[in-house]
PDB file of N, CA and C in Angstrom:
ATOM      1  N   UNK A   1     133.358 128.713 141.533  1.00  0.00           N
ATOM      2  CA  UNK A   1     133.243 127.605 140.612  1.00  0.00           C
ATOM      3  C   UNK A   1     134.478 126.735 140.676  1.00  0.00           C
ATOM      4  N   UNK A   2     134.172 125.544 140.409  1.00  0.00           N
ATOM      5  CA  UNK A   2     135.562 124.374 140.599  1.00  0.00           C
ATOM      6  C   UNK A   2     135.998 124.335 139.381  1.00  0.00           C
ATOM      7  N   UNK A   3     137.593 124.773 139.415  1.00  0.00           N
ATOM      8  CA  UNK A   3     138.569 124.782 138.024  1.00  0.00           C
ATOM      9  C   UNK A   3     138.001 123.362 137.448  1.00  0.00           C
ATOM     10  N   UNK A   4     137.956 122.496 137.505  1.00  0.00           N
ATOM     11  CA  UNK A   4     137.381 121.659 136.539  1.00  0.00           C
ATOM     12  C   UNK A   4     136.552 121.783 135.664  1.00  0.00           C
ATOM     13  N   UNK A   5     135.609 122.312 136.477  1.00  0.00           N
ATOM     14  CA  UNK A   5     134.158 122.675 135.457  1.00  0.00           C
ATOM     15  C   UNK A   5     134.307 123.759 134.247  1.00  0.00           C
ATOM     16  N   UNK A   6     135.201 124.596 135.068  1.00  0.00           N
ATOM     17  CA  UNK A   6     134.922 126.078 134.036  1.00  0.00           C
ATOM     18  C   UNK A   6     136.193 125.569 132.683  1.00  0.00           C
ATOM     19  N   UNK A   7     137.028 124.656 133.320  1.00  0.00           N
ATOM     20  CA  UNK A   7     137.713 124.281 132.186  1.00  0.00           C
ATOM     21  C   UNK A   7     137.245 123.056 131.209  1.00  0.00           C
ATOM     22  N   UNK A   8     136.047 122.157 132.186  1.00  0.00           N
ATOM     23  CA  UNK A   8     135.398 121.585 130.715  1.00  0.00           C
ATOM     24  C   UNK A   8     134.342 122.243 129.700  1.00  0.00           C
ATOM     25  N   UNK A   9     133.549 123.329 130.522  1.00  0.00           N
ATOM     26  CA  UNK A   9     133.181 124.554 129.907  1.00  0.00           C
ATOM     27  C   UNK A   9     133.304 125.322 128.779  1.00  0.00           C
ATOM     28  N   UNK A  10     134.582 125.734 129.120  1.00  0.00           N
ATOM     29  CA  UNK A  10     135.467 125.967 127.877  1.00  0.00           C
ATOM     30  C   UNK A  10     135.957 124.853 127.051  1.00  0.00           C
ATOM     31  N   UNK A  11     136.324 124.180 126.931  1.00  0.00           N
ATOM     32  CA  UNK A  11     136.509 123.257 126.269  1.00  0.00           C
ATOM     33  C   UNK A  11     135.000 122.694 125.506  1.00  0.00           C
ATOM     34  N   UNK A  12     133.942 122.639 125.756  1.00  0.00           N
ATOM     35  CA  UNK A  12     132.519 122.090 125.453  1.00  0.00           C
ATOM     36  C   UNK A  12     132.727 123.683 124.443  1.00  0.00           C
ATOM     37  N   UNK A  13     132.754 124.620 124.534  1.00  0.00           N
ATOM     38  CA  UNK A  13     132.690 125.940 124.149  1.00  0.00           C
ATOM     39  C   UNK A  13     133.818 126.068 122.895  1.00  0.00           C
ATOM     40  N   UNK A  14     134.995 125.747 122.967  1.00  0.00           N
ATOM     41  CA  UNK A  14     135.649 125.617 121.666  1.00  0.00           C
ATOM     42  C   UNK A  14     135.417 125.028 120.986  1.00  0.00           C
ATOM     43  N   UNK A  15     134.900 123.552 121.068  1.00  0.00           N
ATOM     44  CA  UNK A  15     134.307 122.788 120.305  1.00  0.00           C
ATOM     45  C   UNK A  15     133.424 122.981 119.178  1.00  0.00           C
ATOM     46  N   UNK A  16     132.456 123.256 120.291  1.00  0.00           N
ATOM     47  CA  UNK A  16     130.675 124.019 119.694  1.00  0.00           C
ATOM     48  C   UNK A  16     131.431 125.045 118.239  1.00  0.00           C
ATOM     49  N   UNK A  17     132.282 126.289 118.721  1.00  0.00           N
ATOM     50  CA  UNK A  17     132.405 127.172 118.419  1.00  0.00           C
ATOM     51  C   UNK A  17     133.132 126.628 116.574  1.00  0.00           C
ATOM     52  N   UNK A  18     134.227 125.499 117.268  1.00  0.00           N
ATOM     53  CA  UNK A  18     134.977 125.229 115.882  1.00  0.00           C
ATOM     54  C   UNK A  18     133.571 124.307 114.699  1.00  0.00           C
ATOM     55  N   UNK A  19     133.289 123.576 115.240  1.00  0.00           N
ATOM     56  CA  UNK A  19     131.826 123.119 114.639  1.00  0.00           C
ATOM     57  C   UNK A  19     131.399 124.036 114.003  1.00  0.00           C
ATOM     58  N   UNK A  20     130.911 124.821 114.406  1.00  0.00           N
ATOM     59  CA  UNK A  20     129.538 125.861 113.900  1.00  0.00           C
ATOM     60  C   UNK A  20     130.406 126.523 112.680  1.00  0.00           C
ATOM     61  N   UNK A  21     131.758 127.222 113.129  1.00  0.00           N
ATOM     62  CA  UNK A  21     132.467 127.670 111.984  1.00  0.00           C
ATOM     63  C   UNK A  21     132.813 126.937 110.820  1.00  0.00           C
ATOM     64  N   UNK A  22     132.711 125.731 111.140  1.00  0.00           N
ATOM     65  CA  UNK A  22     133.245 124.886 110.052  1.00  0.00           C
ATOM     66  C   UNK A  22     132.047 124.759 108.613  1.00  0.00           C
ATOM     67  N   UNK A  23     130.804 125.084 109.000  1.00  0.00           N
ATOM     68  CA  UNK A  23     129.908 124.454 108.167  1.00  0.00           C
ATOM     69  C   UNK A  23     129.768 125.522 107.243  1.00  0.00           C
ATOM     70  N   UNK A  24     130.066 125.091 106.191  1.00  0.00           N
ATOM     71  CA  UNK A  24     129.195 125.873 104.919  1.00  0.00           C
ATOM     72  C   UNK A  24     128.448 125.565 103.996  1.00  0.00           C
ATOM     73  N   UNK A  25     127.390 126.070 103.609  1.00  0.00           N
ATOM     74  CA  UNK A  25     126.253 125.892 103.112  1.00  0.00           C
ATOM     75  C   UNK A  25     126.584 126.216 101.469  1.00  0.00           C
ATOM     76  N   UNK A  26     126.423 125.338 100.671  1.00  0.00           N
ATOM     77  CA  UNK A  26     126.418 125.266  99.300  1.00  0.00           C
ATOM     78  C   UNK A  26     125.131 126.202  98.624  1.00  0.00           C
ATOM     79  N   UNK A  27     124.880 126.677  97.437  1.00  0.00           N
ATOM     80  CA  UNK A  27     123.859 127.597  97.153  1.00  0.00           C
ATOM     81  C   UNK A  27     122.911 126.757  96.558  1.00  0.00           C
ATOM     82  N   UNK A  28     121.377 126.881  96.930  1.00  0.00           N
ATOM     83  CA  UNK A  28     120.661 125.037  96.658  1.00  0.00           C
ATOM     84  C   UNK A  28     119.696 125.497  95.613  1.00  0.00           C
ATOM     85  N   UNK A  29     119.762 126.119  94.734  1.00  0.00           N
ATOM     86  CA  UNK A  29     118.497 126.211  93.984  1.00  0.00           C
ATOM     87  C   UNK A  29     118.921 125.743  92.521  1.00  0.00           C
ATOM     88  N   UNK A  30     118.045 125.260  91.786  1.00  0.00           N
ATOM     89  CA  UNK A  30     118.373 124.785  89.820  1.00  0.00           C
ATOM     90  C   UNK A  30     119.228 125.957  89.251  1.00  0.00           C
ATOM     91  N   UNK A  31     119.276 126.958  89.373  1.00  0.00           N
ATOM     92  CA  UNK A  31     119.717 128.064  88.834  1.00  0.00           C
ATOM     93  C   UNK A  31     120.737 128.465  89.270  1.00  0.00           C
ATOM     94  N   UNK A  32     121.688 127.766  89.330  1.00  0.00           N
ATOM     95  CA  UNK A  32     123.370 128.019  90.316  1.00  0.00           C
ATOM     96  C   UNK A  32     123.598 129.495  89.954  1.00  0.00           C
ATOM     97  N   UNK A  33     124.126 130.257  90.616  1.00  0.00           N
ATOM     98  CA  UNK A  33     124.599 131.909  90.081  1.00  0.00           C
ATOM     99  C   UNK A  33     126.207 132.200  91.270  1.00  0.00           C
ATOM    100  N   UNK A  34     126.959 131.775  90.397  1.00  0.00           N
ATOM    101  CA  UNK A  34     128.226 132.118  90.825  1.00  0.00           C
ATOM    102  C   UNK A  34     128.834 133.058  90.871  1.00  0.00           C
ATOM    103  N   UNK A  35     128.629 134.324  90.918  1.00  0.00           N
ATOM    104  CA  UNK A  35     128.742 135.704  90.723  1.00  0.00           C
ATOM    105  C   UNK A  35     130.513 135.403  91.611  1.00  0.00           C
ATOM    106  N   UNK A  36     131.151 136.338  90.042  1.00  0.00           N
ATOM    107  CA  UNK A  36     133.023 136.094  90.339  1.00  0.00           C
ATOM    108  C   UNK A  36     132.866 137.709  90.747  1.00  0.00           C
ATOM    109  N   UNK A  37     133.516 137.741  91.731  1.00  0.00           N
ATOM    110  CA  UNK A  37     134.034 139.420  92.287  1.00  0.00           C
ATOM    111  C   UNK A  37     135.538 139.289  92.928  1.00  0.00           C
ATOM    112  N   UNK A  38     135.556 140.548  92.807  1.00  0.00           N
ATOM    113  CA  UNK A  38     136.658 140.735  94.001  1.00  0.00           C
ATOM    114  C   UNK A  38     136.836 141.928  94.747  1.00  0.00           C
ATOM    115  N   UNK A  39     137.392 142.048  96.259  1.00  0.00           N
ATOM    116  CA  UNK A  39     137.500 142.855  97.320  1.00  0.00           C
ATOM    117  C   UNK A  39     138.789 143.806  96.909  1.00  0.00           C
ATOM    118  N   UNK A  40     139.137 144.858  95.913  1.00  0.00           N
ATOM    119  CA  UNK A  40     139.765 145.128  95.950  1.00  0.00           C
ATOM    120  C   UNK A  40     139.780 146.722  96.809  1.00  0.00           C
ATOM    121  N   UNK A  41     141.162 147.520  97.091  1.00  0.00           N
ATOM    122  CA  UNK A  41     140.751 148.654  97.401  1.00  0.00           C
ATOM    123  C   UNK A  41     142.212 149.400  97.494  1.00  0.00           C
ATOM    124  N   UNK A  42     142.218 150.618  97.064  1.00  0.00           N
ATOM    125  CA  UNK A  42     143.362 151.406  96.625  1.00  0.00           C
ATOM    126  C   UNK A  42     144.092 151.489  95.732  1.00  0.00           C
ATOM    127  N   UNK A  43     144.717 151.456  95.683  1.00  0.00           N
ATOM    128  CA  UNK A  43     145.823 151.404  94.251  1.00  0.00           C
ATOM    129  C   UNK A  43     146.009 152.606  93.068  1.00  0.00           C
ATOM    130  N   UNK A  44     146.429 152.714  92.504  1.00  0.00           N
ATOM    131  CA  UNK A  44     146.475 153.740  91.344  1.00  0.00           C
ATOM    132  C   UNK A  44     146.721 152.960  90.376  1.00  0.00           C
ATOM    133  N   UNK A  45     147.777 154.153  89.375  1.00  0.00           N
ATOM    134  CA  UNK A  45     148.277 153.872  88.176  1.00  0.00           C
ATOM    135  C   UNK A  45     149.731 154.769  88.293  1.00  0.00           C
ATOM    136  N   UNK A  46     150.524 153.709  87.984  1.00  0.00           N
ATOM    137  CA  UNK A  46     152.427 154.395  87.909  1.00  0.00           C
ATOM    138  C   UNK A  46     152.274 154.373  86.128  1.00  0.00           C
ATOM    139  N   UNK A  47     153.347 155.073  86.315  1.00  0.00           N
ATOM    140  CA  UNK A  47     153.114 155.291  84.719  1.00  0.00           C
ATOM    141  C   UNK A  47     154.642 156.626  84.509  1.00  0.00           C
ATOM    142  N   UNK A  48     155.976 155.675  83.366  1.00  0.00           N
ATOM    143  CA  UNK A  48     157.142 156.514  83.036  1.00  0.00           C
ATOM    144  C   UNK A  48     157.338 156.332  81.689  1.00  0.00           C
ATOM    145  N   UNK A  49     157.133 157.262  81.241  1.00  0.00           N
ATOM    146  CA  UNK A  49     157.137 157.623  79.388  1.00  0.00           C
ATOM    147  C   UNK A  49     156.312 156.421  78.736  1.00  0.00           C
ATOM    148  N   UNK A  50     157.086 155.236  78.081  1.00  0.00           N
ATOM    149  CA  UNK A  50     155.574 154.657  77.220  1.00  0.00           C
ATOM    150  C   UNK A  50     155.094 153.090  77.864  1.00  0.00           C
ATOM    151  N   UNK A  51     155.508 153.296  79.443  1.00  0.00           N
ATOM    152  CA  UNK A  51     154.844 152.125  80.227  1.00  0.00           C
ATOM    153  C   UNK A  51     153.958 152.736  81.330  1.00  0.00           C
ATOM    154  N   UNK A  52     153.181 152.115  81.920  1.00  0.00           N
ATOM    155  CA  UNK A  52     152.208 152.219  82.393  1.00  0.00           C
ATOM    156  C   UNK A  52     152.132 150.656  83.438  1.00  0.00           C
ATOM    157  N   UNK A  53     151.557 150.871  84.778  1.00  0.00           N
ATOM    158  CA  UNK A  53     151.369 149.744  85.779  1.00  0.00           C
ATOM    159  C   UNK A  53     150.153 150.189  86.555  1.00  0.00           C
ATOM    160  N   UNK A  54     149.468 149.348  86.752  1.00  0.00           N
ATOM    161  CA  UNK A  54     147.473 149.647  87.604  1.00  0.00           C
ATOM    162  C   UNK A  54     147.893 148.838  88.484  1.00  0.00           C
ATOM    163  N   UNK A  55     147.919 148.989  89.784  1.00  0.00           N
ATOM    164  CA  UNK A  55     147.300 147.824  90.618  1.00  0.00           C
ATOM    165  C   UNK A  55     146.467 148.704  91.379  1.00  0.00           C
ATOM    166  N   UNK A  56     146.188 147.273  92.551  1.00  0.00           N
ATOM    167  CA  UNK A  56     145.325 147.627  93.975  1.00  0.00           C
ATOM    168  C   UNK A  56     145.944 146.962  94.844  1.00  0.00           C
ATOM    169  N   UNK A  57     145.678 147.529  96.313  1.00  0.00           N
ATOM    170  CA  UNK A  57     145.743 146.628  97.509  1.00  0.00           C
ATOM    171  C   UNK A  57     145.106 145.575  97.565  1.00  0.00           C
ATOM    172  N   UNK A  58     145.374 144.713  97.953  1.00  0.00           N
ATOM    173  CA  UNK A  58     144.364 143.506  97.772  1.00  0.00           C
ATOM    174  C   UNK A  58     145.008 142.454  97.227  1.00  0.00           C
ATOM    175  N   UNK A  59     144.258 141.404  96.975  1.00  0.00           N
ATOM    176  CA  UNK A  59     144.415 140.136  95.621  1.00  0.00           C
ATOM    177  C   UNK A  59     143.708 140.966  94.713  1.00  0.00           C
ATOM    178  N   UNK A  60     144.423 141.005  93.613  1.00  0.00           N
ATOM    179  CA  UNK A  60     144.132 141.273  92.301  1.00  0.00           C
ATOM    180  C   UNK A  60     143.076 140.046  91.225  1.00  0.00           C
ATOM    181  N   UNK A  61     142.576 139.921  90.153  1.00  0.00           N
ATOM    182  CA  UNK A  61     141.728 138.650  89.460  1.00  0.00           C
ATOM    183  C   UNK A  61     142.551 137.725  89.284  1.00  0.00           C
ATOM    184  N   UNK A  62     142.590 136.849  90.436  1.00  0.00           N
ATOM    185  CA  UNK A  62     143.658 135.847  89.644  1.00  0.00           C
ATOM    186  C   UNK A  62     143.359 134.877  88.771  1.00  0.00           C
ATOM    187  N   UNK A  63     144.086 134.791  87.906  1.00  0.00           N
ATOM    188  CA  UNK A  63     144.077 134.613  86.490  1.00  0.00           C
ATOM    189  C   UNK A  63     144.336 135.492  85.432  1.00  0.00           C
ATOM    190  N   UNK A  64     144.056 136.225  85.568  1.00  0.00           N
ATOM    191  CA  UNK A  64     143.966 137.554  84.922  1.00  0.00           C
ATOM    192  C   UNK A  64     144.966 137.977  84.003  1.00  0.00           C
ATOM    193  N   UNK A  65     145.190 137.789  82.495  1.00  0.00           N
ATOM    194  CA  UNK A  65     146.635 137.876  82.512  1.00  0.00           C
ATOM    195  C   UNK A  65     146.608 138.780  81.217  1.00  0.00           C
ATOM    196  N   UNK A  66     147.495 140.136  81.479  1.00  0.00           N
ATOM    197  CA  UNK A  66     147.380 141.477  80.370  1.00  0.00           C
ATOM    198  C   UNK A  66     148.256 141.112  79.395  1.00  0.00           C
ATOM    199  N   UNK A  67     148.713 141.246  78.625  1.00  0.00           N
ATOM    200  CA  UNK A  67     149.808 141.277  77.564  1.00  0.00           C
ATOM    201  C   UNK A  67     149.724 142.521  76.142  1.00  0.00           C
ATOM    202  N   UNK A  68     150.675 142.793  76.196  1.00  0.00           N
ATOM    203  CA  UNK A  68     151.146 144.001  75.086  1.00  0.00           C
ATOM    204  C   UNK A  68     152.526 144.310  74.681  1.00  0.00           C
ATOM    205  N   UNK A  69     152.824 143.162  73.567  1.00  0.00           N
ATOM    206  CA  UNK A  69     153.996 143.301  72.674  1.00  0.00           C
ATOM    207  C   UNK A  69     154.917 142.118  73.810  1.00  0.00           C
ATOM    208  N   UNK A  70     155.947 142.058  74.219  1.00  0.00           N
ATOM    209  CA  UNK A  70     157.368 141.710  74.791  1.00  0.00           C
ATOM    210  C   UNK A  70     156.739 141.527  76.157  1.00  0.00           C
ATOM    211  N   UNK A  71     155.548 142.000  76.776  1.00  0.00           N
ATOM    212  CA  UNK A  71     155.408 141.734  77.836  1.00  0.00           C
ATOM    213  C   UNK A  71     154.474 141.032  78.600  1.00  0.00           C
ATOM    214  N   UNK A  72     154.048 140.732  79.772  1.00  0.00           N
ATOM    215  CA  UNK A  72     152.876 139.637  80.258  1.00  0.00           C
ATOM    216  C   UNK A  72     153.386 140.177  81.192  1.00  0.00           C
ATOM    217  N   UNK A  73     152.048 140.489  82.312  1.00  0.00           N
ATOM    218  CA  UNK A  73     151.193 140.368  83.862  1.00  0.00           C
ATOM    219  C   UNK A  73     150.281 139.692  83.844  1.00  0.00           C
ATOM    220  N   UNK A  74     150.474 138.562  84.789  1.00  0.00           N
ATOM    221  CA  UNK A  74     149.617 137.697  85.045  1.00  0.00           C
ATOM    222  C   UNK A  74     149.325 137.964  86.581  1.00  0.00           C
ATOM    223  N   UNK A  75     148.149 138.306  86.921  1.00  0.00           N
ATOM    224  CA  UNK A  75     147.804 138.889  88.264  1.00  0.00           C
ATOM    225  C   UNK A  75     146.830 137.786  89.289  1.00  0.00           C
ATOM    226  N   UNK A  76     147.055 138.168  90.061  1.00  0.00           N
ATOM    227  CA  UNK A  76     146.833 136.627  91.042  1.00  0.00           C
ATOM    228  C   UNK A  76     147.851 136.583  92.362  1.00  0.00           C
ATOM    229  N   UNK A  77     147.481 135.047  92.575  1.00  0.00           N
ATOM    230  CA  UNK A  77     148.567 134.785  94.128  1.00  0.00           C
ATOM    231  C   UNK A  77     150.112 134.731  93.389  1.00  0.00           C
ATOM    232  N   UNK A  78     150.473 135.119  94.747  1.00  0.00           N
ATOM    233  CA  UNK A  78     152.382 135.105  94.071  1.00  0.00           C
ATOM    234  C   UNK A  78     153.051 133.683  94.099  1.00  0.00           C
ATOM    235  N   UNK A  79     153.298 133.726  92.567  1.00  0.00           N
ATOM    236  CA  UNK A  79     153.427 132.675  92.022  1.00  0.00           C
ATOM    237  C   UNK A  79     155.271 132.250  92.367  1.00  0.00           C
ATOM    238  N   UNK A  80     155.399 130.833  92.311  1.00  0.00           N
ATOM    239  CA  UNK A  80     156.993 130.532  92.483  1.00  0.00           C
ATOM    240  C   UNK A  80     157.763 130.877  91.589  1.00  0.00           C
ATOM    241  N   UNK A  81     158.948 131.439  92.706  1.00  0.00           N
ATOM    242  CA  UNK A  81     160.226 131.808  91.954  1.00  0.00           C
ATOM    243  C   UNK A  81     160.600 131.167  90.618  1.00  0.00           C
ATOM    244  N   UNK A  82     161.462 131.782  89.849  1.00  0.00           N
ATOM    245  CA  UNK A  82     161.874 131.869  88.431  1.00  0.00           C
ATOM    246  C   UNK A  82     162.402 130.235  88.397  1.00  0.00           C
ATOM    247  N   UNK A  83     162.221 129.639  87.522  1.00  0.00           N
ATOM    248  CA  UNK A  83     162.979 128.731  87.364  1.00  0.00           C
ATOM    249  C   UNK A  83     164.605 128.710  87.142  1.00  0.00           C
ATOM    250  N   UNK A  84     165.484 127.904  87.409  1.00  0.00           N
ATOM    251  CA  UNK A  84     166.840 128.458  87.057  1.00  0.00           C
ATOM    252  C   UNK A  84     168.076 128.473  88.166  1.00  0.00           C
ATOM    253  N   UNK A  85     167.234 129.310  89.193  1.00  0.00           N
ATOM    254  CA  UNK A  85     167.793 129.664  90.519  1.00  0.00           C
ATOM    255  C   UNK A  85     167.808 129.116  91.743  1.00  0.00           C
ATOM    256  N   UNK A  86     168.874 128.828  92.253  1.00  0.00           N
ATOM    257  CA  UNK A  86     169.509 128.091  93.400  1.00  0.00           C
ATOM    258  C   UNK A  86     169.909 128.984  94.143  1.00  0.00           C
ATOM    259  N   UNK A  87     169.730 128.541  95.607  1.00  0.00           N
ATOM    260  CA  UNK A  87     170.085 128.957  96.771  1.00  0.00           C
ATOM    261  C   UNK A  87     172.121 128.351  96.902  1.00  0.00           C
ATOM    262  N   UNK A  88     172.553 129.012  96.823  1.00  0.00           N
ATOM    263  CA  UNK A  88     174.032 128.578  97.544  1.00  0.00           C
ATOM    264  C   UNK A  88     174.187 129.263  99.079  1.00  0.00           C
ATOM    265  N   UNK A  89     174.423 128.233 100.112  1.00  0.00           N
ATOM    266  CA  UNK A  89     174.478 128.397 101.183  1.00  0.00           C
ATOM    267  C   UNK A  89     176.070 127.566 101.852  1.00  0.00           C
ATOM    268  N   UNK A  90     177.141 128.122 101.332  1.00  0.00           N
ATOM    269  CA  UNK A  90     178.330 128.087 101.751  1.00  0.00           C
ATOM    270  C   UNK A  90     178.685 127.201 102.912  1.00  0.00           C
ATOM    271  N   UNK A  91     179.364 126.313 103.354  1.00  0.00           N
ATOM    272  CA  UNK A  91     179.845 125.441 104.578  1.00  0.00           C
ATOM    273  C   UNK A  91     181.052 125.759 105.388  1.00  0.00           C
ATOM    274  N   UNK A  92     181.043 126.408 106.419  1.00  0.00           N
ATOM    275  CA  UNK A  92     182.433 126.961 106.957  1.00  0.00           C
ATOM    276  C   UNK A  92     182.479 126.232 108.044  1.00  0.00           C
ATOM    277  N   UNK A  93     183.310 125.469 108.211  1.00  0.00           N
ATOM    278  CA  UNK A  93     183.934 124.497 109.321  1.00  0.00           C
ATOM    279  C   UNK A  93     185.190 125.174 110.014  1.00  0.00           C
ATOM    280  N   UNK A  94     184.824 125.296 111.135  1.00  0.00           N
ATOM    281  CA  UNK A  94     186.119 125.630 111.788  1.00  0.00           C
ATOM    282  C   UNK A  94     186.718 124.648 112.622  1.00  0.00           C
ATOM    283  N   UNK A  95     187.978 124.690 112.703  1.00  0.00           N
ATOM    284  CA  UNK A  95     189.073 123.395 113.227  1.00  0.00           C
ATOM    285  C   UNK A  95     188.995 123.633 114.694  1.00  0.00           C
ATOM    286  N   UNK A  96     189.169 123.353 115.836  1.00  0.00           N
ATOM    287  CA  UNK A  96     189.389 123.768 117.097  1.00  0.00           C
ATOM    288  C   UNK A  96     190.186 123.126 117.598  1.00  0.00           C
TER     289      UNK A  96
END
């Protein structure tokens, strides 16, 4: 086969391929049913005298947010650093 061909080939072939992946189909009936889940899997429970911590592997419900007394978990994507805090990254010039 002539390198040309098999490389417009492929190329006709990534195309097709990124296309086809791209399309998604919305759910079409009067009765929308959005069923919320999630893929979780593993995890336990830590737990030292009168605290207690659950997770899983995975993304956790994000949104999800526990509270009891002084404290809050809000579970989800990892959210940005603390407000407050700066990077100091020092300038050392040397003379030559």
């Amino acid at each position: 086969m002539d390198k040309r061909y098999v490389g417009v080939l492929l190329m006709v072939m990534l195309i097709a391929l990124l296309v086809v992946g791209s399309v998604a189909h919305a759910q079409g009936s009067s009765g929308y049913d959005l069923s919320w889940w999630t893929a979780d899997g593993g995890g336990g429970t830590l737990s030292n005298g009168s605290y207690a911590l659950s997770g899983t592997i995975g993304q956790p419900d994000a949104g999800t947010t526990l509270t009891n007394g002084n404290y809050t978990l809000v579970g989800g994507f990892w959210g940005a650093g603390a407000a407050g805090y700066q990077v100091y990254l020092p300038v050392v010039l040397r003379n030559r």
